[in-house]
PDB file of N, CA and C in Angstrom:
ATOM      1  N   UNK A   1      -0.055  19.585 -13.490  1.00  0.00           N
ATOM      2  CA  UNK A   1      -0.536  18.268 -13.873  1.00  0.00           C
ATOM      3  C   UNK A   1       0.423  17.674 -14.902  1.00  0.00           C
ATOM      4  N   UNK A   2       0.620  16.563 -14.749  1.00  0.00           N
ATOM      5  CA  UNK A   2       1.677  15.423 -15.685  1.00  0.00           C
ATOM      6  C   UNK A   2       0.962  14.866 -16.500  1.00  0.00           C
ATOM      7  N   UNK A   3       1.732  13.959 -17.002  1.00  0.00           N
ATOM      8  CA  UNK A   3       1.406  13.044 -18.099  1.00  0.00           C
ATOM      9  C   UNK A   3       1.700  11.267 -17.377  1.00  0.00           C
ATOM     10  N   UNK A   4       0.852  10.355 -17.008  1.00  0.00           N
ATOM     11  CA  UNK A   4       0.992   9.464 -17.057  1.00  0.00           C
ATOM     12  C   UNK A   4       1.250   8.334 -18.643  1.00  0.00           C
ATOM     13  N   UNK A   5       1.926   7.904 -18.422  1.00  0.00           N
ATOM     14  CA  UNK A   5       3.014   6.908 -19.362  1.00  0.00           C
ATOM     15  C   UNK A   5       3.184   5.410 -19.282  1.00  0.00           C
ATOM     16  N   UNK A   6       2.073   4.111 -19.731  1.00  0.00           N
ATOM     17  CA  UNK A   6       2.688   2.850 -19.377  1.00  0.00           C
ATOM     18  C   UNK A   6       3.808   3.059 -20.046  1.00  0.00           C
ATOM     19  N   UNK A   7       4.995   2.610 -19.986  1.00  0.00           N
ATOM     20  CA  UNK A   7       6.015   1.878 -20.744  1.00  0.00           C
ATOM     21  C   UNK A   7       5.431   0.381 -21.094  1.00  0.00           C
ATOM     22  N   UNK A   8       5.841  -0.455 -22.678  1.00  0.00           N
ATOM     23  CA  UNK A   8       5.987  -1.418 -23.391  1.00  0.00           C
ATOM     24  C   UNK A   8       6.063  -2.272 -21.926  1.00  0.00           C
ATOM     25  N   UNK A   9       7.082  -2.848 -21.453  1.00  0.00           N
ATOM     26  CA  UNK A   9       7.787  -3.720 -20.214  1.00  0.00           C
ATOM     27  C   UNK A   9       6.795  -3.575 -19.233  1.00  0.00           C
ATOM     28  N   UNK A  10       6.588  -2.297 -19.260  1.00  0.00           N
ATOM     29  CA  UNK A  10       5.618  -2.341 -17.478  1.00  0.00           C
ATOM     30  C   UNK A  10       4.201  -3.661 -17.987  1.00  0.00           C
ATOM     31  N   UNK A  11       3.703  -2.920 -19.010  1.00  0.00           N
ATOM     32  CA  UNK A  11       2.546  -3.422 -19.614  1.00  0.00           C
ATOM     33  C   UNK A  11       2.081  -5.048 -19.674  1.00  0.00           C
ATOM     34  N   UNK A  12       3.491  -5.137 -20.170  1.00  0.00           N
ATOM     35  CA  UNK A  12       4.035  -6.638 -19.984  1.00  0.00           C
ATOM     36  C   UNK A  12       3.773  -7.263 -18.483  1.00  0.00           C
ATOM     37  N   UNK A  13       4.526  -6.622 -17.864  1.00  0.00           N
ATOM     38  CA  UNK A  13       4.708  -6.857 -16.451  1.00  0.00           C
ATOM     39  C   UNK A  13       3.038  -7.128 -16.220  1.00  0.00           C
ATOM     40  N   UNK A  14       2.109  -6.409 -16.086  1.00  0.00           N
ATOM     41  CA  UNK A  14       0.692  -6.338 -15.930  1.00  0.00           C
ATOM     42  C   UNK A  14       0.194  -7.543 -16.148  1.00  0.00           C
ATOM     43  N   UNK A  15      -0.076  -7.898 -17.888  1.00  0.00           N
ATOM     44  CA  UNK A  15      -0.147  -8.923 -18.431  1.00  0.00           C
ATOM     45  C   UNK A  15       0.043 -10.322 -17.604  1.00  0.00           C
ATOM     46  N   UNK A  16       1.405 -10.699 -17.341  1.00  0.00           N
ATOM     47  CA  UNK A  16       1.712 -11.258 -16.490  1.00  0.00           C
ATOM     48  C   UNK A  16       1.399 -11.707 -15.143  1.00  0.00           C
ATOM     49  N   UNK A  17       0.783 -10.828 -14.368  1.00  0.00           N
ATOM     50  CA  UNK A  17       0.394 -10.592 -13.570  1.00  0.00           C
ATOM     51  C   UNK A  17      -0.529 -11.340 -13.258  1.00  0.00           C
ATOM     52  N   UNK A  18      -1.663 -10.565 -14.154  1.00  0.00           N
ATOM     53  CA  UNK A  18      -3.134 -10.826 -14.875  1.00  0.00           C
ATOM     54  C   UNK A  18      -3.277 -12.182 -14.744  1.00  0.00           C
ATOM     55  N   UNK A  19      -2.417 -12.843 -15.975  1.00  0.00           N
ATOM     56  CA  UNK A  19      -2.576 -14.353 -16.375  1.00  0.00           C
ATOM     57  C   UNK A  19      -2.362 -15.335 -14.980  1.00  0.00           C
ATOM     58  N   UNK A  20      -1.248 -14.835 -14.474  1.00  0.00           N
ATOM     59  CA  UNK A  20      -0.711 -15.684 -13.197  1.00  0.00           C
ATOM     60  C   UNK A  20      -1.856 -15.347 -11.693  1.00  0.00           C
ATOM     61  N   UNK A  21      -2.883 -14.335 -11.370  1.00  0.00           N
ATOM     62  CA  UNK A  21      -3.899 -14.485 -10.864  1.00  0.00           C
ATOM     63  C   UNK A  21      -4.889 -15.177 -11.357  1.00  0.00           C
ATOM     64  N   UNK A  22      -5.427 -14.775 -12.757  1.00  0.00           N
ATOM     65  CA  UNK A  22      -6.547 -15.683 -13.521  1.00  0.00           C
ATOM     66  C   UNK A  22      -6.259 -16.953 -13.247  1.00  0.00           C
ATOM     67  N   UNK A  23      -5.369 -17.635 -13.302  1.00  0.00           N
ATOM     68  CA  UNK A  23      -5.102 -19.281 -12.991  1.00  0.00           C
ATOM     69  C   UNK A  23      -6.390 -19.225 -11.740  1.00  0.00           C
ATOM     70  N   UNK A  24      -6.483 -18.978 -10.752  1.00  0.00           N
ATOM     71  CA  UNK A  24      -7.042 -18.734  -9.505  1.00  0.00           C
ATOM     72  C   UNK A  24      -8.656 -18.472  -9.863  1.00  0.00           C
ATOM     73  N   UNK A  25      -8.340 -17.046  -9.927  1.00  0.00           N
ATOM     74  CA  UNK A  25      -9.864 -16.252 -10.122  1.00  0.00           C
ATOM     75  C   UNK A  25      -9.500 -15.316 -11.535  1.00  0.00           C
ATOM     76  N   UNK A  26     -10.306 -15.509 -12.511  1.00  0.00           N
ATOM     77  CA  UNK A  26      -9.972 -14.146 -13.775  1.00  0.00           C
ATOM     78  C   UNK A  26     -10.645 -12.917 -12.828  1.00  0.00           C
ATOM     79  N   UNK A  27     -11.819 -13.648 -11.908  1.00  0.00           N
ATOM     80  CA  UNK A  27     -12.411 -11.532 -11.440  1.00  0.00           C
ATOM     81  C   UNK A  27     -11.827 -11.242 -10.676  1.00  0.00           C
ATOM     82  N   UNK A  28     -10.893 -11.790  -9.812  1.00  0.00           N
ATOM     83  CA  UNK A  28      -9.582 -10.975  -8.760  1.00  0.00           C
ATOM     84  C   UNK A  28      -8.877 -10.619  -9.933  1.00  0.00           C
ATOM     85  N   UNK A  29      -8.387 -11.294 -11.305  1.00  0.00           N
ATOM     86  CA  UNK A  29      -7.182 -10.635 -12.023  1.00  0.00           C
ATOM     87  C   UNK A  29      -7.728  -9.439 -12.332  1.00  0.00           C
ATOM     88  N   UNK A  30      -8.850  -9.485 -13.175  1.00  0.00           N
ATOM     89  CA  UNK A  30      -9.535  -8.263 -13.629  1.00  0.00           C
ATOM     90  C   UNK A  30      -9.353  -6.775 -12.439  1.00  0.00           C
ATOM     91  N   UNK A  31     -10.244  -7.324 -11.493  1.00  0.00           N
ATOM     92  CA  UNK A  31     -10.136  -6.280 -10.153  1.00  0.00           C
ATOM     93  C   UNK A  31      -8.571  -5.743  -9.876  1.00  0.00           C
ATOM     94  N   UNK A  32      -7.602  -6.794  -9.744  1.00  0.00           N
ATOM     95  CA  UNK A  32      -6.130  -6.447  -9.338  1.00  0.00           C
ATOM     96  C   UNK A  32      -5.467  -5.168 -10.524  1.00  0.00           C
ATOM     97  N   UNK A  33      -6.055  -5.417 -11.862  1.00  0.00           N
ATOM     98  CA  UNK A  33      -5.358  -4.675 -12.895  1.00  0.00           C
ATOM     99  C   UNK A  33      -6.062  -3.620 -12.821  1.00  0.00           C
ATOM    100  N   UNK A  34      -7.828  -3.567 -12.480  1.00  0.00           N
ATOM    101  CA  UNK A  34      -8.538  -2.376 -12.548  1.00  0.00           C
ATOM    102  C   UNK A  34      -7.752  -1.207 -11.538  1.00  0.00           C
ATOM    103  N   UNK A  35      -7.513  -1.877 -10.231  1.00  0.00           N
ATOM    104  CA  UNK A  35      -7.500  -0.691  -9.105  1.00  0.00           C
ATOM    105  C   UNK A  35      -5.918  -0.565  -9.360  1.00  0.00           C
ATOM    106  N   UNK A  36      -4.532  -1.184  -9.959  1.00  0.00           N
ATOM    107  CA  UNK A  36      -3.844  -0.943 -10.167  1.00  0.00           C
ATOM    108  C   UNK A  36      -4.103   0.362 -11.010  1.00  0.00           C
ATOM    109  N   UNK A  37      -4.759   0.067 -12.089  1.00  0.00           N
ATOM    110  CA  UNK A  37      -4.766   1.753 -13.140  1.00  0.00           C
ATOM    111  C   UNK A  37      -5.306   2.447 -12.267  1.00  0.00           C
ATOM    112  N   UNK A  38      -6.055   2.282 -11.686  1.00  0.00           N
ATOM    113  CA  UNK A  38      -7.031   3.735 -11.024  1.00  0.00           C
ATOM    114  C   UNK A  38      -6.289   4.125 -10.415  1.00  0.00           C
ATOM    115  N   UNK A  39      -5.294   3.537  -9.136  1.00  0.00           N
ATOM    116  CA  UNK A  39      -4.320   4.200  -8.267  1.00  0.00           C
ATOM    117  C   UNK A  39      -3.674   5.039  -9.098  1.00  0.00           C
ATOM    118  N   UNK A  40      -2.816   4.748 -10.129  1.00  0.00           N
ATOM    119  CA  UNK A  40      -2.271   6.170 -10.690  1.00  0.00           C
ATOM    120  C   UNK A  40      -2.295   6.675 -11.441  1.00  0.00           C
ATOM    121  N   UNK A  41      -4.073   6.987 -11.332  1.00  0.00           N
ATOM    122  CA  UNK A  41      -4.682   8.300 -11.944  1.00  0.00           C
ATOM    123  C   UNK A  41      -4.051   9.020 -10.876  1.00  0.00           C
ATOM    124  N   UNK A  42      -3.831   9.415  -9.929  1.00  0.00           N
ATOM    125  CA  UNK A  42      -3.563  10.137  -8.877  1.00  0.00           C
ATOM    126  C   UNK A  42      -2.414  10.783  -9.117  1.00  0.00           C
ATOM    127  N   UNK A  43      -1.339  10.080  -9.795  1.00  0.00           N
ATOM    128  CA  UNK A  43      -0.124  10.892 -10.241  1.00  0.00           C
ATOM    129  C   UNK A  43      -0.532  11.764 -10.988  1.00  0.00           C
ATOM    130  N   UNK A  44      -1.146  12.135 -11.699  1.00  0.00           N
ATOM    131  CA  UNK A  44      -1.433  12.933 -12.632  1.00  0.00           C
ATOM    132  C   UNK A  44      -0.972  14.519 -11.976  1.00  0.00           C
ATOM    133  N   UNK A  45      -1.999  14.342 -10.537  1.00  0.00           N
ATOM    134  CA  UNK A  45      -2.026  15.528  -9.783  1.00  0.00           C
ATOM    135  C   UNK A  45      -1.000  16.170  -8.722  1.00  0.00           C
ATOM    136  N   UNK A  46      -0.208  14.535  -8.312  1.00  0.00           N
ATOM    137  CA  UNK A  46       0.299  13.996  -7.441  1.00  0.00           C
ATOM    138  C   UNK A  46       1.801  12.988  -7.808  1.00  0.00           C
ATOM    139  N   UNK A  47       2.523  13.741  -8.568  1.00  0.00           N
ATOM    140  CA  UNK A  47       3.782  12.654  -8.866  1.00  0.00           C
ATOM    141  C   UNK A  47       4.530  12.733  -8.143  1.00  0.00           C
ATOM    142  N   UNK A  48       5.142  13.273  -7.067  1.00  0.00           N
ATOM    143  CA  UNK A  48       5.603  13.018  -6.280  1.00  0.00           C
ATOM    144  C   UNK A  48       5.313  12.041  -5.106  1.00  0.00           C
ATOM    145  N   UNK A  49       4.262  11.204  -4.771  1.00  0.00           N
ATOM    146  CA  UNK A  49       3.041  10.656  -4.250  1.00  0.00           C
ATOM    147  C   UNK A  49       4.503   9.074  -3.620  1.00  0.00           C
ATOM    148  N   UNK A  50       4.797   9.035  -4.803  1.00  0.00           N
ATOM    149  CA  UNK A  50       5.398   7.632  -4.373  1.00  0.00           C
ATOM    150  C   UNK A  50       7.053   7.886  -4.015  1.00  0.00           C
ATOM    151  N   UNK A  51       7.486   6.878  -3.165  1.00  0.00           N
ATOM    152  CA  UNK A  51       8.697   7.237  -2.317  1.00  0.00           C
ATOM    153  C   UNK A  51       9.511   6.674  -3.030  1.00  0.00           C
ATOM    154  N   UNK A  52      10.884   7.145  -2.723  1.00  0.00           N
ATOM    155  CA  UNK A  52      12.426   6.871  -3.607  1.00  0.00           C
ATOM    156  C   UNK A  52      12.064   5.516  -3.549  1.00  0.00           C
ATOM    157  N   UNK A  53      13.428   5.054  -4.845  1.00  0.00           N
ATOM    158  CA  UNK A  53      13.208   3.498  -4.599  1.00  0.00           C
ATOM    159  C   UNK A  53      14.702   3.511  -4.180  1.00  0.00           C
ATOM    160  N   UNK A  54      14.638   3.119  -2.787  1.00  0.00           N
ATOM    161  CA  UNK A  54      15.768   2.588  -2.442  1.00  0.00           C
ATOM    162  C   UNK A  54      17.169   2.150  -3.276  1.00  0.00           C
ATOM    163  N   UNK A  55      16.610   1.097  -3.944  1.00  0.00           N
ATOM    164  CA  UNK A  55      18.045   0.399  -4.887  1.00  0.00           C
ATOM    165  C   UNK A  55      18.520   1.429  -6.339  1.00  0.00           C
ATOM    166  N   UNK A  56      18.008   2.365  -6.164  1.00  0.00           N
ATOM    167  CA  UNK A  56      17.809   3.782  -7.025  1.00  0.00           C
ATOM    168  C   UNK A  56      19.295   4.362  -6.852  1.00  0.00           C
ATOM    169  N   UNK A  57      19.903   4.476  -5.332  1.00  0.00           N
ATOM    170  CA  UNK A  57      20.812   4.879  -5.250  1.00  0.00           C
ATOM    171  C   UNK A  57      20.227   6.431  -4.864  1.00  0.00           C
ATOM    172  N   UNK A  58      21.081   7.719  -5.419  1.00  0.00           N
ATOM    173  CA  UNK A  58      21.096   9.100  -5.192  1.00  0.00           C
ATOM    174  C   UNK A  58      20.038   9.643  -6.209  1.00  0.00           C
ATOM    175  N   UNK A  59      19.124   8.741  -7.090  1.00  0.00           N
ATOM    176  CA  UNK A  59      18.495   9.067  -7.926  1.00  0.00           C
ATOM    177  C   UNK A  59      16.957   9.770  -7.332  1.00  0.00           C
ATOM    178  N   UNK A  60      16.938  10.656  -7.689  1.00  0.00           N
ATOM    179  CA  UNK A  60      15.421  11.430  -7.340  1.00  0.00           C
ATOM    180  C   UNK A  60      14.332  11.378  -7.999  1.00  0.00           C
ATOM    181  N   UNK A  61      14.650  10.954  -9.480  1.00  0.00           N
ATOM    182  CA  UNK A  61      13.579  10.528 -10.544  1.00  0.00           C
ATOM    183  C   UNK A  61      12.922   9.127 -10.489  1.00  0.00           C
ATOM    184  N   UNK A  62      13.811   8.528  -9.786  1.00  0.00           N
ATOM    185  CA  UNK A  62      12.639   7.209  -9.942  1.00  0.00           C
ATOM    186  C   UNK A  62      12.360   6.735  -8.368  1.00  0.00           C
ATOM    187  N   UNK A  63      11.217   6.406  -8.905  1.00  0.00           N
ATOM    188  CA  UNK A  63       9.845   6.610  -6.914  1.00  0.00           C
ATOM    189  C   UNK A  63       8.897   5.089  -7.200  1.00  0.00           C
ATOM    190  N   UNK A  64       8.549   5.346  -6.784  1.00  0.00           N
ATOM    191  CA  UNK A  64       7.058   3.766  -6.803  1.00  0.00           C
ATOM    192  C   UNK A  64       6.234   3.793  -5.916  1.00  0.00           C
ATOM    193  N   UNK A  65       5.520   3.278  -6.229  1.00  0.00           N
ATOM    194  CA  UNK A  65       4.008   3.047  -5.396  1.00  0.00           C
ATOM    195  C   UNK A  65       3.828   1.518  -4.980  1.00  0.00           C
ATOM    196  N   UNK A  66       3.704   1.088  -3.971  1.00  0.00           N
ATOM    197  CA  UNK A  66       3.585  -0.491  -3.175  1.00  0.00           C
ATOM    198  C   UNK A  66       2.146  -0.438  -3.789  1.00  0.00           C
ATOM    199  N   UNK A  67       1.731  -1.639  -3.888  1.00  0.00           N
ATOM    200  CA  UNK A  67       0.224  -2.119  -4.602  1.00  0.00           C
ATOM    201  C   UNK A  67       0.129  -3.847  -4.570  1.00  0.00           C
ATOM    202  N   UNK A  68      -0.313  -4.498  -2.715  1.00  0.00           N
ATOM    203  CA  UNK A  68      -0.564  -5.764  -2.595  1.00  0.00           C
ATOM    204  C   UNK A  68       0.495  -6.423  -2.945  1.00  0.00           C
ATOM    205  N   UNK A  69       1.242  -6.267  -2.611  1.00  0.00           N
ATOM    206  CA  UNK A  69       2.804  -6.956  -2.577  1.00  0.00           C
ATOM    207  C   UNK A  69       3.795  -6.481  -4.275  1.00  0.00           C
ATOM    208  N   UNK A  70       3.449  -5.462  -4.854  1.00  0.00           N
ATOM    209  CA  UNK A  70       3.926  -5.261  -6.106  1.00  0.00           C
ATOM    210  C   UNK A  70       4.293  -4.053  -5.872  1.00  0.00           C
ATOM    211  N   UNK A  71       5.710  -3.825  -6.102  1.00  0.00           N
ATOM    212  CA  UNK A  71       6.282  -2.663  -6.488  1.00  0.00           C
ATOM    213  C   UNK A  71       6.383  -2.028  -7.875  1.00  0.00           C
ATOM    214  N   UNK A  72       5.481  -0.765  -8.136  1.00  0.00           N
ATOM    215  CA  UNK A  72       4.977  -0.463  -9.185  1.00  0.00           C
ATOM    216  C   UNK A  72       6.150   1.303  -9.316  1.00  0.00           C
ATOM    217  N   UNK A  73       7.514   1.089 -10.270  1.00  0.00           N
ATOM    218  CA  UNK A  73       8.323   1.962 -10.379  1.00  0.00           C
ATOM    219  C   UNK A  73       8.211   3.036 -11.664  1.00  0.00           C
ATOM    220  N   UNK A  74       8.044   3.958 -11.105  1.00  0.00           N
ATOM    221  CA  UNK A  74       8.035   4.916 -12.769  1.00  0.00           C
ATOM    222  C   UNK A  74       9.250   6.311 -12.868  1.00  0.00           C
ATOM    223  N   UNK A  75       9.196   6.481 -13.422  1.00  0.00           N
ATOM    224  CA  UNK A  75      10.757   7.543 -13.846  1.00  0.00           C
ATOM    225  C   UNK A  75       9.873   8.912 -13.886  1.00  0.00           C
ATOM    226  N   UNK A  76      10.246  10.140 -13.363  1.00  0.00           N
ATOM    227  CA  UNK A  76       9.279  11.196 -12.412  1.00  0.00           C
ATOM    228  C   UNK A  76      10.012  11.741 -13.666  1.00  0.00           C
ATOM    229  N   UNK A  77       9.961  13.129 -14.529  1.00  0.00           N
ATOM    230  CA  UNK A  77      10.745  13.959 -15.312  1.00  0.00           C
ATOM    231  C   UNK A  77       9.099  15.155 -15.017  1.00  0.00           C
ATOM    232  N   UNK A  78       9.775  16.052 -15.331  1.00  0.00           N
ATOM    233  CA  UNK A  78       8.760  17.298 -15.122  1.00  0.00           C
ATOM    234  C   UNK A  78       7.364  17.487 -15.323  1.00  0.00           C
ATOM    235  N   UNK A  79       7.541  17.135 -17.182  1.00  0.00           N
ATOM    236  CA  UNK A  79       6.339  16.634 -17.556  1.00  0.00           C
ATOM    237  C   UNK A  79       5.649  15.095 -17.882  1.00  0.00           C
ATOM    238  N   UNK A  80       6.083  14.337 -17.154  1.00  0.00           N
ATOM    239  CA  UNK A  80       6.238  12.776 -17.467  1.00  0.00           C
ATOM    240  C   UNK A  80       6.050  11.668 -16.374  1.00  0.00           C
ATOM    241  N   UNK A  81       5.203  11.670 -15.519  1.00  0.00           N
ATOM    242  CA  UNK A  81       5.762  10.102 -14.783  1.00  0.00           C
ATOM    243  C   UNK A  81       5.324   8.524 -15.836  1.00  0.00           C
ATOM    244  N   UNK A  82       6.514   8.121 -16.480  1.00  0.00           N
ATOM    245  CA  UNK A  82       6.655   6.776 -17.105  1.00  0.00           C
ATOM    246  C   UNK A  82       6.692   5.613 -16.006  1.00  0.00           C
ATOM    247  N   UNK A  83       5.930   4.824 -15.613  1.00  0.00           N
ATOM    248  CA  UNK A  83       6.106   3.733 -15.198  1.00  0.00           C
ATOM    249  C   UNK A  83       6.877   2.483 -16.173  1.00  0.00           C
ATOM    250  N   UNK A  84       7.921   2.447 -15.146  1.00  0.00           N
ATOM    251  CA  UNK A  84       8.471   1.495 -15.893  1.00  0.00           C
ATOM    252  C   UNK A  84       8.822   0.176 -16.210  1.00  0.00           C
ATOM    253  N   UNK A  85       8.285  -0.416 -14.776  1.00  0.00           N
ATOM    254  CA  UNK A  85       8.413  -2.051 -14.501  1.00  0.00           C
ATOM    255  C   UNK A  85       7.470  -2.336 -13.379  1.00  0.00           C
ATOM    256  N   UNK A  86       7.174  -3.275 -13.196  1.00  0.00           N
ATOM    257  CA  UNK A  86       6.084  -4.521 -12.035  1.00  0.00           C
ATOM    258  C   UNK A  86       6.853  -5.316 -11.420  1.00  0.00           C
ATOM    259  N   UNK A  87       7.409  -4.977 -10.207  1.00  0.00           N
ATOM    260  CA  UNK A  87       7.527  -6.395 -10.065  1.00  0.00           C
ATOM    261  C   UNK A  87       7.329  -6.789  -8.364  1.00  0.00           C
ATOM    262  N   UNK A  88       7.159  -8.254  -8.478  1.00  0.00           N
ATOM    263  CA  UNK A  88       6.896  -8.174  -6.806  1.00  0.00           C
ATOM    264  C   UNK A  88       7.725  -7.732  -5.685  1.00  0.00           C
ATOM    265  N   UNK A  89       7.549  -7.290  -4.708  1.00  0.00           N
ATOM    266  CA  UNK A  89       8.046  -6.977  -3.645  1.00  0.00           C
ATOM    267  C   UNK A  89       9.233  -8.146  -3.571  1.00  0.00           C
ATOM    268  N   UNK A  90       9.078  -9.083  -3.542  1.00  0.00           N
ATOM    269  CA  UNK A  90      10.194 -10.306  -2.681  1.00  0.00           C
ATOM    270  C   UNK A  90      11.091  -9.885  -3.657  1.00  0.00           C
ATOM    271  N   UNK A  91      11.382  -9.215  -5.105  1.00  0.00           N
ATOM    272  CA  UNK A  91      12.272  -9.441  -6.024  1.00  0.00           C
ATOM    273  C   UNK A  91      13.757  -8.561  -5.599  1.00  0.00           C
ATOM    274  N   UNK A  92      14.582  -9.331  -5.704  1.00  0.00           N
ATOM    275  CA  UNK A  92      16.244  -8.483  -5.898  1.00  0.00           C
ATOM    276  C   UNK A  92      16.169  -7.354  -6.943  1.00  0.00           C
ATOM    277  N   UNK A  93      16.143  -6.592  -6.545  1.00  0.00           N
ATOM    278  CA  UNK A  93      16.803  -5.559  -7.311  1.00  0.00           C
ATOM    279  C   UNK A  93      17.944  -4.796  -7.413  1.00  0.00           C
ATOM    280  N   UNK A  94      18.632  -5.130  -6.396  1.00  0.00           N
ATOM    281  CA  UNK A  94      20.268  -5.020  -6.117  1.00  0.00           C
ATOM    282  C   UNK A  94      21.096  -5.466  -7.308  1.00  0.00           C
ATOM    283  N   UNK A  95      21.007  -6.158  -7.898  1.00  0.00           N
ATOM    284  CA  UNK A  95      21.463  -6.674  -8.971  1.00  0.00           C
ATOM    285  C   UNK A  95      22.036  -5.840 -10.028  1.00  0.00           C
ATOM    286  N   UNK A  96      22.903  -5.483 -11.107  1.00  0.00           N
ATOM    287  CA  UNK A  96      23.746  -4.517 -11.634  1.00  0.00           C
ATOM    288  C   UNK A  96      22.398  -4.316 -12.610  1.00  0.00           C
ATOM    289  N   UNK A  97      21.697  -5.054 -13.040  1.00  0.00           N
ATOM    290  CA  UNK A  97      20.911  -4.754 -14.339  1.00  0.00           C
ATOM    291  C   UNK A  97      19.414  -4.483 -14.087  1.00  0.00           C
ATOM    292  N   UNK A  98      19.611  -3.003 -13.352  1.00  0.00           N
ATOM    293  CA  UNK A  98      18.456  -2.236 -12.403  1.00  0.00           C
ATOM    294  C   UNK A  98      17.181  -1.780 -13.887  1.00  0.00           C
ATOM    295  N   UNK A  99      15.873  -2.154 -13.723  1.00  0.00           N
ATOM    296  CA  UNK A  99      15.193  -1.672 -15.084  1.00  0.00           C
ATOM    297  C   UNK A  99      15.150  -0.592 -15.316  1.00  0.00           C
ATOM    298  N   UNK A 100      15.666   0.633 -14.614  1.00  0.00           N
ATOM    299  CA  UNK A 100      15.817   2.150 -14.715  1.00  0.00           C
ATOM    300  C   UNK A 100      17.469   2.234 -15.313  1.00  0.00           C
ATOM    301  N   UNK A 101      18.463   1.494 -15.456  1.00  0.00           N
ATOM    302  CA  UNK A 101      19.764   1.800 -15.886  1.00  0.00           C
ATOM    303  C   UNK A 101      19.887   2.239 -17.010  1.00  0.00           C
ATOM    304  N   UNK A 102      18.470   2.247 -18.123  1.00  0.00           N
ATOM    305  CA  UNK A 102      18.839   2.501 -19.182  1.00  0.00           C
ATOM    306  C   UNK A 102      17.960   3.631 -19.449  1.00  0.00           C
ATOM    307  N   UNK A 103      17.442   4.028 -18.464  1.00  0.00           N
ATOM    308  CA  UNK A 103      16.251   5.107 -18.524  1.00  0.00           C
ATOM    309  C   UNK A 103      17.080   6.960 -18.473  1.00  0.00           C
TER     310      UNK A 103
END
């Protein structure tokens, strides 16, 4: 069993999220952030659970979990899965300034 980890940024990311559904409905935002945490309670047991991230390159430590169009990335270490960023599916991440480059 691991240690689940928001990171500062991911948290953010959430936040964000949150506010930009609430415009709409606050009880879809509420619901969207609830079943987001609950899904990874599951890492706890299960960190390996989520698949490479592609734009990762040869990297084996960082994986994610898809969640309603949001790619939810965390950095795997033995005793540790840190989630580390939110962001939607449509987003570039090809880009040189990957949110794991400094991880």
């Amino acid at each position: 069993m691991i240690e689940v980890r928001w990171s500062n940024p991911a948290l953010e990311d959430m936040e964000g999220i949150r506010d930009y559904i609430a415009k709409d409905s606050p009880f879809y935002a509420r619901r969207f952030i609830e079943r987001v945490f609950g899904h990874f309670e599951k890492l706890n047991d299960f960190p390996k659970m989520g698949r490479l991230v592609p734009e990762a390159g040869d990297r084996d430590d960082i994986r994610e979990l898809i969640y309603q169009g949001y790619r939810i990335i965390y950095l795997l270490s033995s005793e540790l899965a840190e989630i580390i960023t939110v962001v939607h599916g449509g987003r570039d991440l090809t880009r040189p300034d990957k949110p794991w480059d400094d991880k």
